[in-house]
Protein backbone atom coordinates (compact mmCIF):
# COMPACT_ATOMS: atom_id res chain seq x y z
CA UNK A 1 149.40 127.08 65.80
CA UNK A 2 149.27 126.31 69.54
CA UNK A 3 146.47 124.31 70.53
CA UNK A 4 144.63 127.61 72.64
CA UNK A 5 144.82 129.83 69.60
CA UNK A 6 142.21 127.43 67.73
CA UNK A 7 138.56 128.82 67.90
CA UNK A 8 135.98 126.15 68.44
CA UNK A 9 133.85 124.88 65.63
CA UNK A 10 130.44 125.68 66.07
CA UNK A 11 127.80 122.64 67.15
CA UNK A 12 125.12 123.15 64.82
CA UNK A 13 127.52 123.44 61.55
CA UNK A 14 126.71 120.45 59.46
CA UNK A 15 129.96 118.28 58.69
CA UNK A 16 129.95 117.32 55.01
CA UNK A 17 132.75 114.99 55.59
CA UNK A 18 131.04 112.98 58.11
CA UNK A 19 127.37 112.75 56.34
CA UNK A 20 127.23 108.89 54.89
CA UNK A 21 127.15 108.63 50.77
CA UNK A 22 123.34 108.65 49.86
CA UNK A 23 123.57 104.74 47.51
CA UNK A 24 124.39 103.48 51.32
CA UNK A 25 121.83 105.53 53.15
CA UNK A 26 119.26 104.24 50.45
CA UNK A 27 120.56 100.22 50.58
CA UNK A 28 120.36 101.08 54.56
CA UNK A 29 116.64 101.79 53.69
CA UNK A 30 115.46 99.09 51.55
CA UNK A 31 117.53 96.46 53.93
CA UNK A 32 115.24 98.14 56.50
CA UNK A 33 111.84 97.72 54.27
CA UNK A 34 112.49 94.15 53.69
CA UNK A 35 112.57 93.01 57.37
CA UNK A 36 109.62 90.79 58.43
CA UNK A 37 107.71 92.97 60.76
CA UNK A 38 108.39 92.39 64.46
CA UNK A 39 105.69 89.86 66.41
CA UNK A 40 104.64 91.35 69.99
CA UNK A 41 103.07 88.95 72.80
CA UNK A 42 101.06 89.95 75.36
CA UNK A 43 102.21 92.00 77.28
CA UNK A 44 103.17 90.61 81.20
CA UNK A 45 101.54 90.91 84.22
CA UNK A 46 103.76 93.08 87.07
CA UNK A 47 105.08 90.82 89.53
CA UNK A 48 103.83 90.77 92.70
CA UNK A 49 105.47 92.05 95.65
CA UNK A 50 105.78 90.87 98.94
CA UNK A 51 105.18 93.87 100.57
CA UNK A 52 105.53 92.68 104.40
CA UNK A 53 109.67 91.78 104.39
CA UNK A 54 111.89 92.85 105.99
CA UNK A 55 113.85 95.64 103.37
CA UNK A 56 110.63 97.13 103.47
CA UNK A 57 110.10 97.40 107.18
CA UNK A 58 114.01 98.94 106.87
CA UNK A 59 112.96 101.28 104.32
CA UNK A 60 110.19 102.61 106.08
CA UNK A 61 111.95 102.78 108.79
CA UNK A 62 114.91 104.50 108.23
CA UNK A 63 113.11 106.96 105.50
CA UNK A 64 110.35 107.72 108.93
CA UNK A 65 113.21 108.80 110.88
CA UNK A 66 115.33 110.63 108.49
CA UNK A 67 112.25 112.49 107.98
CA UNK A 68 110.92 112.92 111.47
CA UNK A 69 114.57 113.93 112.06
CA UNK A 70 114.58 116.59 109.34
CA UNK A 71 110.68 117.89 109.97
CA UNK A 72 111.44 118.21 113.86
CA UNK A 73 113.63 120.94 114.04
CA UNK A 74 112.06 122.90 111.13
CA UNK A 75 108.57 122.46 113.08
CA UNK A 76 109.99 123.06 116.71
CA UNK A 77 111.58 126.88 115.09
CA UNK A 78 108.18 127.62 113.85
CA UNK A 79 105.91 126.60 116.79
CA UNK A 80 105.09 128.62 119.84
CA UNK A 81 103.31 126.03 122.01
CA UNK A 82 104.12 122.55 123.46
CA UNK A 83 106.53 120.32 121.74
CA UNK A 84 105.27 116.85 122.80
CA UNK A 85 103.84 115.71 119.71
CA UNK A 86 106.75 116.38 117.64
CA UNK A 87 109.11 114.28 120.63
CA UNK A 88 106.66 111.61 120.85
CA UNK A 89 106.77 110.81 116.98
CA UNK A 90 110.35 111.45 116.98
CA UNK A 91 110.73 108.40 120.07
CA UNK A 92 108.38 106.47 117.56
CA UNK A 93 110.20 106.44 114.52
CA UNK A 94 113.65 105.96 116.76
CA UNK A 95 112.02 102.95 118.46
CA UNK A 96 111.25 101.13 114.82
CA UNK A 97 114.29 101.80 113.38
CA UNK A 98 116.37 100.89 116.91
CA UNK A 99 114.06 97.58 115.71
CA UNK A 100 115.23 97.61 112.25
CA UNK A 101 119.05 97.47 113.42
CA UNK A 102 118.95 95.19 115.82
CA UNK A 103 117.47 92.69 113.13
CA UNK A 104 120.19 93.18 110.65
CA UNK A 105 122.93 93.09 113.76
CA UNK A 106 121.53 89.97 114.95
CA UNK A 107 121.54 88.59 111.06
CA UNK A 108 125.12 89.97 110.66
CA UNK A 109 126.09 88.29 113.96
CA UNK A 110 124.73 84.83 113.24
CA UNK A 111 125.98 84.83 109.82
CA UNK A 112 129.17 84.65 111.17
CA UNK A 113 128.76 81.88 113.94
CA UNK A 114 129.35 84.15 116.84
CA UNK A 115 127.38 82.49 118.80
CA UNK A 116 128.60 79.15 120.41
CA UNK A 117 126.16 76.53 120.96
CA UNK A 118 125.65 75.73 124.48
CA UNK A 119 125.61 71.61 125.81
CA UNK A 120 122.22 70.56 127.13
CA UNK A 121 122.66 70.31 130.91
């Protein structure tokens, strides 16, 4: 019998051979009786957050102009009038995340000692 010619066994067909012998499944139960019951504490405060650092700056960032980038287009198609709002929040969010990048480039650059110190004059 080739391996294609086999028809599939159905999923919801219960497998006799694979059910477990009913003097385990009842040990399995009194084992389970006979545990000492578990002991919560109190439940833990959330951590804080420090909300003003710089991944979430990033975030913001770069979710404000994938967004701004995304909504622009879409808005432009559907609007008859003037389009300055739209390019003036689009400079905006380019502006903070132009920010955003130049932090991390001047992190990535002084983490590897690009710079070289200069002597006092």
């Amino acid at each position: 019998m080739s391996r294609g010619d086999r028809s599939r066994r159905k999923t919801n067909v219960p497998r006799p051979e694979l059910a477990r012998p009913a003097e385990r499944r009842h040990d399995r139960d009194r084992e389970h009786d006979q545990r000492p019951p578990v002991e919560r504490g109190p439940i833990q405060a959330m951590p804080t957050w420090a909300w003003r650092t710089f991944p979430v700056f990033f975030a913001f960032a770069l979710g404000l102009f994938v967004g701004v980038f995304a909504g622009v287009p879409s808005g432009i198609a559907n609007e008859q009038g003037n389009g300055v709002p739209a390019l003036v929040l689009f400079l905006g969010a380019a502006i903070i995340l132009g920010f955003a990048l130049s932090r991390i480039t001047t992190r990535w650059i002084l983490a590897r000692n690009w710079p070289k110190s200069r002597p006092r004059r």
